[in-house]
C-alpha atoms as a PDB file:
ATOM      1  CA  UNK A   1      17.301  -3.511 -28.800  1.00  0.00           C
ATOM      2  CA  UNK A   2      15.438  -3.962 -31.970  1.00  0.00           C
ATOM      3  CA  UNK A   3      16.809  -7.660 -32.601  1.00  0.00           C
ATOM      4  CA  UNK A   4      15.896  -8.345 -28.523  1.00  0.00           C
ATOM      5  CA  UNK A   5      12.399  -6.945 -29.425  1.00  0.00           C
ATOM      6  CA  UNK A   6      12.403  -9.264 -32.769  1.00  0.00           C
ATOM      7  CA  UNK A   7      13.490 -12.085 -30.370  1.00  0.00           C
ATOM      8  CA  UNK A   8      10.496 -12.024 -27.575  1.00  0.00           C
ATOM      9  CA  UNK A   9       7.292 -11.438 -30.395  1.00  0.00           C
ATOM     10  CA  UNK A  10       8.764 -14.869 -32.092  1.00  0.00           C
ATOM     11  CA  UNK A  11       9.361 -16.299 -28.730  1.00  0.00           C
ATOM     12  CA  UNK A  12       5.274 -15.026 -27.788  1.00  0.00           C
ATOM     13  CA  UNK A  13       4.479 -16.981 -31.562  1.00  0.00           C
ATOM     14  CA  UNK A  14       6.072 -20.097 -30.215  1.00  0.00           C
ATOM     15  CA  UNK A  15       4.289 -19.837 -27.127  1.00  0.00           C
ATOM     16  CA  UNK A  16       1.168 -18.987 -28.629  1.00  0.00           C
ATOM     17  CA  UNK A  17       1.664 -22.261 -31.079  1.00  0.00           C
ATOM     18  CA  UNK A  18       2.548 -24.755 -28.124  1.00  0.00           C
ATOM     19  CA  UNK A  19      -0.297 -24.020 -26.575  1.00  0.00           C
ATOM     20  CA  UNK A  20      -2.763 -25.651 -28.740  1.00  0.00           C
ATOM     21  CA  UNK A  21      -0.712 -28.421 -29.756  1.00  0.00           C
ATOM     22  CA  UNK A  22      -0.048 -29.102 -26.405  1.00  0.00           C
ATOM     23  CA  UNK A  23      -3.961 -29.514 -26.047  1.00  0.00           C
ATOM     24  CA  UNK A  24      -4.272 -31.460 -28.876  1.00  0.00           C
ATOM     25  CA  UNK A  25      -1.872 -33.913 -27.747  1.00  0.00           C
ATOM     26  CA  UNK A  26      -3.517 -33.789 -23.748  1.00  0.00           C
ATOM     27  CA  UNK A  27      -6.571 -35.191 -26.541  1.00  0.00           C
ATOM     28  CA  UNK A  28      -4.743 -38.285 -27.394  1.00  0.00           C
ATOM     29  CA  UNK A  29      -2.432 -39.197 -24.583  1.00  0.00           C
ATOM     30  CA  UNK A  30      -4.223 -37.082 -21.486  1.00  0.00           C
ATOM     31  CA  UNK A  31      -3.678 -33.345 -19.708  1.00  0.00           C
ATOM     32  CA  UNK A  32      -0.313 -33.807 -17.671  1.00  0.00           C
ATOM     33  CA  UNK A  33       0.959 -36.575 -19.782  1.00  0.00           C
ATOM     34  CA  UNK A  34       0.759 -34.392 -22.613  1.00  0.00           C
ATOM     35  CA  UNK A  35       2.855 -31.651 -20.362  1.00  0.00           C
ATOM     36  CA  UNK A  36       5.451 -34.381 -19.509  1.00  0.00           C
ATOM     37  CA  UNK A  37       6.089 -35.496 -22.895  1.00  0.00           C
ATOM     38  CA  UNK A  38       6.401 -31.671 -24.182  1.00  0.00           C
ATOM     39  CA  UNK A  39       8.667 -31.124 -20.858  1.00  0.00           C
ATOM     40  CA  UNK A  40      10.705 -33.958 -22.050  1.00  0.00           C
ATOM     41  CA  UNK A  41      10.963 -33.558 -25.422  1.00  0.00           C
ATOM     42  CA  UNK A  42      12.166 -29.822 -24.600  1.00  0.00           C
ATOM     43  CA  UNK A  43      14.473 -31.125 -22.096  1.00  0.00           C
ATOM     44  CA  UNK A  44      16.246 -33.377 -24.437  1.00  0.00           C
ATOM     45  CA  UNK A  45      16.288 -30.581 -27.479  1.00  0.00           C
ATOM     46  CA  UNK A  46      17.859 -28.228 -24.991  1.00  0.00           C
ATOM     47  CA  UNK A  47      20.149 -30.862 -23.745  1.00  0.00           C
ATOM     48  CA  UNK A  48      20.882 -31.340 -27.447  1.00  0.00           C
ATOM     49  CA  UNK A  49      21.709 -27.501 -27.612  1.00  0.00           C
ATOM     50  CA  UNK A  50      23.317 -27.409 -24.835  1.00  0.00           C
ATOM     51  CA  UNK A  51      26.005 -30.068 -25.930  1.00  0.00           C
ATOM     52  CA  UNK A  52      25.932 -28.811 -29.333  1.00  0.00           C
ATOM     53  CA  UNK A  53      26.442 -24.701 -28.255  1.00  0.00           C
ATOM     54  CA  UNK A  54      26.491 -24.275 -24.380  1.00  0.00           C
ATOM     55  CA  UNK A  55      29.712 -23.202 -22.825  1.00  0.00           C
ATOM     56  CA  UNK A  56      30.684 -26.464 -21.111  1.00  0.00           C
ATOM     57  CA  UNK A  57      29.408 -25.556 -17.590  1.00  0.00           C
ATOM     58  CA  UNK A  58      26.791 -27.887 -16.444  1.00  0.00           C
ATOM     59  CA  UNK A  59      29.018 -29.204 -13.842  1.00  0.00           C
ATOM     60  CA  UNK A  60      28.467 -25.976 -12.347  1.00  0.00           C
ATOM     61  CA  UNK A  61      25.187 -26.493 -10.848  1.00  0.00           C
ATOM     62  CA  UNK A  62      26.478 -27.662  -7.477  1.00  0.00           C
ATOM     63  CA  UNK A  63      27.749 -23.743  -6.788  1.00  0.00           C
ATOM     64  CA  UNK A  64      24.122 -22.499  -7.540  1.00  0.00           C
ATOM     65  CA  UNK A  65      21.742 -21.803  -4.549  1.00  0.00           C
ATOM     66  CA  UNK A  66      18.526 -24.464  -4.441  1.00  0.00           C
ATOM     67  CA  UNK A  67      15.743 -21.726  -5.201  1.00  0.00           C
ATOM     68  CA  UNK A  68      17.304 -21.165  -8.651  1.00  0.00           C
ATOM     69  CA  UNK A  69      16.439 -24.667  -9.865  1.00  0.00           C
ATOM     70  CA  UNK A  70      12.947 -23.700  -9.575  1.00  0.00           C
ATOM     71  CA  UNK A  71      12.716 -22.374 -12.954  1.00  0.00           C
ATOM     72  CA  UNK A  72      11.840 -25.959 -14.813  1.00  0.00           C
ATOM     73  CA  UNK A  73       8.820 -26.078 -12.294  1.00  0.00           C
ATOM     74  CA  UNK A  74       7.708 -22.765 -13.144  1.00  0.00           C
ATOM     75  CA  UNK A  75       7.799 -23.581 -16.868  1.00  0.00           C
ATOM     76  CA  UNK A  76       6.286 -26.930 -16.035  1.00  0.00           C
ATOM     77  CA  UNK A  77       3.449 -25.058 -14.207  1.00  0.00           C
ATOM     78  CA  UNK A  78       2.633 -23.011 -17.325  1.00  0.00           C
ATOM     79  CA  UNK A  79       2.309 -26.046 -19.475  1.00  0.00           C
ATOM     80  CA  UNK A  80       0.204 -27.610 -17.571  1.00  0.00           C
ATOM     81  CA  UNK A  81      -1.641 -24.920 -17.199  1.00  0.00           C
ATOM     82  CA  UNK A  82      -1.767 -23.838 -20.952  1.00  0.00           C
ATOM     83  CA  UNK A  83      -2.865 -27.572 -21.721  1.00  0.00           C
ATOM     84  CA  UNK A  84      -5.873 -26.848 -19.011  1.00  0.00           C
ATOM     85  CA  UNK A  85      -6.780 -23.526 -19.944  1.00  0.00           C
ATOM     86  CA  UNK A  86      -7.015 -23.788 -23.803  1.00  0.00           C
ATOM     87  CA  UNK A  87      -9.760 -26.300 -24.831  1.00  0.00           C
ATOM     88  CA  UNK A  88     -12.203 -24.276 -22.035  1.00  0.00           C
ATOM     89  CA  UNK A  89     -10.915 -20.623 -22.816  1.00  0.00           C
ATOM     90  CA  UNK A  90      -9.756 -20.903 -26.107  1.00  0.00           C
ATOM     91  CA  UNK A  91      -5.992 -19.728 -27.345  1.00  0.00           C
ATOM     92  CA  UNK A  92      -6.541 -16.006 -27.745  1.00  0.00           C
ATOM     93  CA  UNK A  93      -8.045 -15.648 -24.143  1.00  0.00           C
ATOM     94  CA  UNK A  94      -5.311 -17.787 -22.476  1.00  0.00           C
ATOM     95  CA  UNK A  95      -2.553 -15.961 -24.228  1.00  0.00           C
ATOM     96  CA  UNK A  96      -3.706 -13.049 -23.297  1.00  0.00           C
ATOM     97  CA  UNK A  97      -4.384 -13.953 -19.783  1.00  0.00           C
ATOM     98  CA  UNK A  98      -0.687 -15.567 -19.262  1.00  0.00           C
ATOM     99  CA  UNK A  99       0.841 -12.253 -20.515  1.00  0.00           C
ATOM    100  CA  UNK A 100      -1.205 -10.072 -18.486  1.00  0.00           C
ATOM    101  CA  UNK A 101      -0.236 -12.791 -14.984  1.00  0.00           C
ATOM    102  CA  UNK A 102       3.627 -12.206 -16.777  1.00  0.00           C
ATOM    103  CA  UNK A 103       3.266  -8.578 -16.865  1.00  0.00           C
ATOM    104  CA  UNK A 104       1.794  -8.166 -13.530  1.00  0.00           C
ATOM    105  CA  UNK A 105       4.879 -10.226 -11.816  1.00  0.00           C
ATOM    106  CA  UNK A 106       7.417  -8.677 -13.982  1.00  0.00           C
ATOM    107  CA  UNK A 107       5.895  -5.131 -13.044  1.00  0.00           C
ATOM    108  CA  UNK A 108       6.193  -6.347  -9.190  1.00  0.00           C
ATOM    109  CA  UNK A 109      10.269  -7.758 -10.020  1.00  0.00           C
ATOM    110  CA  UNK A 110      10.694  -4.373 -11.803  1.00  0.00           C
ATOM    111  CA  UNK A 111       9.351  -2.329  -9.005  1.00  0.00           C
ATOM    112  CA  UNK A 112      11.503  -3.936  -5.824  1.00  0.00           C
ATOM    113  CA  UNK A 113      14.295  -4.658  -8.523  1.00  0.00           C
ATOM    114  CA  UNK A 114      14.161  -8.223  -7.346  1.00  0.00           C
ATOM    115  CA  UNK A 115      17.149 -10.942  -8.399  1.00  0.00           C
ATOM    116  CA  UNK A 116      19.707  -8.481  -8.473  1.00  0.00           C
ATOM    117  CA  UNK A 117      17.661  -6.549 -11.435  1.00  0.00           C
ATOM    118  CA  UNK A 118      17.432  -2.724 -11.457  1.00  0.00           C
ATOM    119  CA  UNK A 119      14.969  -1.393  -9.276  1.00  0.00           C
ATOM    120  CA  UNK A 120      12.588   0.318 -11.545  1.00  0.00           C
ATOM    121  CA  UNK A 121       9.481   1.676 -10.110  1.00  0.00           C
ATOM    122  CA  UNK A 122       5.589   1.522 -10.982  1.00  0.00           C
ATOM    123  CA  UNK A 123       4.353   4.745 -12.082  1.00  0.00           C
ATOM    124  CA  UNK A 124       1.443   5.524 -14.407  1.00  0.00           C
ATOM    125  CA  UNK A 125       2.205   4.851 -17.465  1.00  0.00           C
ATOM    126  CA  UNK A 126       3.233   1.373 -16.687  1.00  0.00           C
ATOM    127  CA  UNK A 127      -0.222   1.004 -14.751  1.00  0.00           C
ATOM    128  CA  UNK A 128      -1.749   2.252 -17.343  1.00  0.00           C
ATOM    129  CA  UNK A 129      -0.181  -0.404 -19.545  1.00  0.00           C
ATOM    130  CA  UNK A 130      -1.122  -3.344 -17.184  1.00  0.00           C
ATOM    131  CA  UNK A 131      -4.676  -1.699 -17.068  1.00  0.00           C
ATOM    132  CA  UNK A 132      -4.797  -1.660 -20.977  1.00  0.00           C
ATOM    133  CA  UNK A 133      -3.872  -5.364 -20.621  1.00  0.00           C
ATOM    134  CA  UNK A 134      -6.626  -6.334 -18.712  1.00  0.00           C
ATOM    135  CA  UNK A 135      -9.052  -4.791 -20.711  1.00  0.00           C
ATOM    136  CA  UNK A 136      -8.023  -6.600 -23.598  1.00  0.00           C
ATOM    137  CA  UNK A 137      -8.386  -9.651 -21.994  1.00  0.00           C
ATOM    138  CA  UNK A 138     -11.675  -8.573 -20.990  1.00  0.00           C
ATOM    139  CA  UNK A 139     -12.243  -8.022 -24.475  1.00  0.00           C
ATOM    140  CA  UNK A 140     -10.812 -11.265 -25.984  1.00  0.00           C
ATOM    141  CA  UNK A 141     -12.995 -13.089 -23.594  1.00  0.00           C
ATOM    142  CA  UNK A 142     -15.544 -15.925 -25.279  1.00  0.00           C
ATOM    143  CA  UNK A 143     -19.291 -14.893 -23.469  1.00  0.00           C
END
């Protein structure tokens, strides 16, 4: 669990890193040409990976049903977004407020155990958690 744990705080670092670089680039080249070319350059470093490590099975895509393509528009969606939300918000505030909008749908996925997951249900600690998480954000908030 520990190395999983390890795994998703370097994985919130990297996320917390692309934002602002994203924005810096949105600068130079503009706001959703900056999240196409940071799409596409992760699309061709995973495609890299893939090649490089993957198990051989992109062929497979044909025997997957449509809705779970959606996933490269999701991430798409939060790039753009991140690129939008940083110069006006600032990092701290839009990190914070894409983890608490992450939390909040994972708590709902959790709850009705959603995409085959195990159902597991909202109780008070974990609204106590989410309500923790907004008040930080209310706290990281630029006035």
């Amino acid at each position: 669990m520990l190395p999983t744990l390890a795994l998703m705080i370097f994985a919130g670092c990297m996320v917390a890193l692309q934002a602002p670089i994203n924005a810096a680039l949105a600068r130079t080249v503009g706001t959703l040409e900056s999240s196409f070319i940071s799409f596409t350059v992760g699309a061709v470093f995973l495609g890299l990976m893939s090649f490089a490590l993957g198990k051989g099975q992109v062929l497979r895509l044909a025997e997957t049903p449509a809705w779970q393509w959606v996933g490269g528009v999701l991430g798409a969606c939060m790039v753009f977004s991140t690129v939008l939300a940083v110069p006006r918000i600032g990092a701290l505030a839009t990190g914070v407020a894409m983890i608490l909008g992450n939390l909040f749908m994972a708590t709902v996925i959790d709850h009705f155990g959603w995409f085959g997951l195990p159902s597991v249900p909202l109780d008070g600690r974990r609204a106590l958690g989410l309500a923790c998480m907004l008040a930080g954000l209310v706290l990281v908030m630029r006035r």
